[in-house]
Protein backbone atom coordinates (compact mmCIF):
# COMPACT_ATOMS: atom_id res chain seq x y z
CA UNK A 1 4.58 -18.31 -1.18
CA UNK A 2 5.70 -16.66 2.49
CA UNK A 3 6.27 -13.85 0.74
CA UNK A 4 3.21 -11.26 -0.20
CA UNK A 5 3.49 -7.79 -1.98
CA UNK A 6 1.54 -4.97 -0.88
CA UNK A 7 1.83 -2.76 -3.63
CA UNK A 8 -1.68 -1.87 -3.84
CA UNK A 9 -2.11 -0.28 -0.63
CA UNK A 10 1.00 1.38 -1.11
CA UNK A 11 -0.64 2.30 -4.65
CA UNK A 12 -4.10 3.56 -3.21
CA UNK A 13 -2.70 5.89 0.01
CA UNK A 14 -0.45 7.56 -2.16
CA UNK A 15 -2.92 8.11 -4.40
CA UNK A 16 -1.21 6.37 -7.74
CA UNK A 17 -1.76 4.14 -10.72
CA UNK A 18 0.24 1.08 -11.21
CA UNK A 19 0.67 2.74 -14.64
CA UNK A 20 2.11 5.71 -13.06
CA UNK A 21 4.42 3.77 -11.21
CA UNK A 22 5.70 1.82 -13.79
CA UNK A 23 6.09 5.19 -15.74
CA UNK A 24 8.40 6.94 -13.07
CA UNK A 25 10.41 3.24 -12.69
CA UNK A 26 10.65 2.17 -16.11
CA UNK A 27 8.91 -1.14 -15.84
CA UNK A 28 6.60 -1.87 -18.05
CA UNK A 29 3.39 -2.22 -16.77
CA UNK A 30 2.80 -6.24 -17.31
CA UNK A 31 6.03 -6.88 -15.50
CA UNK A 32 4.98 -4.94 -12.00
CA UNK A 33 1.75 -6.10 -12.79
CA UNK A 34 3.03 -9.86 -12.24
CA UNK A 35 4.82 -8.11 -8.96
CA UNK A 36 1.59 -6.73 -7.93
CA UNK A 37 -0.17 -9.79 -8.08
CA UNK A 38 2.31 -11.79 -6.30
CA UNK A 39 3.00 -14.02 -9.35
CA UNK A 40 6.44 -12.76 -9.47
CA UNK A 41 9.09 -15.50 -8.48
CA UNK A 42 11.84 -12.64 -7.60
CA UNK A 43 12.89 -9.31 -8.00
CA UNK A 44 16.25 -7.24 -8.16
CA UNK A 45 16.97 -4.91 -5.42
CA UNK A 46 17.11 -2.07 -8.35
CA UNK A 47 13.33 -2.65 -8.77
CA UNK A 48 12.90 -2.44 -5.05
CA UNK A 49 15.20 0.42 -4.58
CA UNK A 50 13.29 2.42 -7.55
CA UNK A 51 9.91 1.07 -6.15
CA UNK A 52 11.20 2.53 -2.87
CA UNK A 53 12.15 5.81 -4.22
CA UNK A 54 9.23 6.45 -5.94
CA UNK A 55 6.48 5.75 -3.63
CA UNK A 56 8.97 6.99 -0.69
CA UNK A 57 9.10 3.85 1.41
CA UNK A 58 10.93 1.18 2.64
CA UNK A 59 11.30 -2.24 1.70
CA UNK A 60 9.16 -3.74 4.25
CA UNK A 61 6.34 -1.32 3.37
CA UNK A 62 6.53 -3.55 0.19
CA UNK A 63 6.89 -6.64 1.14
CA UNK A 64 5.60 -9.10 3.91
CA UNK A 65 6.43 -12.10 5.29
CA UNK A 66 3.27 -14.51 5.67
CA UNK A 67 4.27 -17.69 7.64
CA UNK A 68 2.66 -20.71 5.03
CA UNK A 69 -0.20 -22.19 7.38
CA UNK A 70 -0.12 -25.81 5.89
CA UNK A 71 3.64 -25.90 6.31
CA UNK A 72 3.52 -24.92 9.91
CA UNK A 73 0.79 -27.27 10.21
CA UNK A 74 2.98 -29.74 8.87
CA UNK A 75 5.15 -28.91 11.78
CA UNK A 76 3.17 -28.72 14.67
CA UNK A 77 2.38 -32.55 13.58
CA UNK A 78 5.58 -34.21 13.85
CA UNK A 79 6.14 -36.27 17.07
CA UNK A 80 8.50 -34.28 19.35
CA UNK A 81 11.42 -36.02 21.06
CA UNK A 82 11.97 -36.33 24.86
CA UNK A 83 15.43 -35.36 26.21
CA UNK A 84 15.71 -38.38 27.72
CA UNK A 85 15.47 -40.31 24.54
C-alpha cells in the first residue's frame, strides 16, 4: 500500500503506549493495533481527528505517502510515444 502509518514514532517521542492511546481515544487496542501495523484498509477522519488530538499533531505527522516502487517500475517500462506519431 502507498500509504504507511507512523504511529510508532509518534508513539515513542511523545513518550506513550499504544495502550495509552487507545485509552484516551476509545479504540480498543487490537483495532489501532491493525492501524499501527499498517494492516488497516481505512480509517474515519474521527479516528484521525482523535489520534490528532491526543498526540497533538497533524494528519500528515500520521500518515505518509510511499510511492509503490514496482508500480512505478511498471511505469518507467512502458514505451513512450513520439509527438510526431
Amino acid at each position: 500500500m502507498a500509504i504507511a502509518i507512523k504511529l510508532d514514532d509518534l508513539l515513542h517521542d511523545r513518550r506513550m503506549t499504544l495502550t495509552e492511546l487507545a485509552d484516551r481515544i476509545g479504540i480498543t487496542l487490537a483495532n489501532l493495533s491493525i492501524l499501527k501495523t499498517g494492516k488497516a484498509r481505512a480509517i474515519r477522519f474521527s479516528t484521525l481527528d482523535a489520534i490528532c488530538k491526543a498526540l497533538a499533531c497533524q494528519p500528515g505527522d500520521v500518515l505518509r505517502h510511499e510511492p509503490d516502487e514496482v508500480k512505478m517500475e511498471g511505469l518507467r517500462s512502458l514505451p513512450r510515444r513520439r509527438a510526431s506519431q
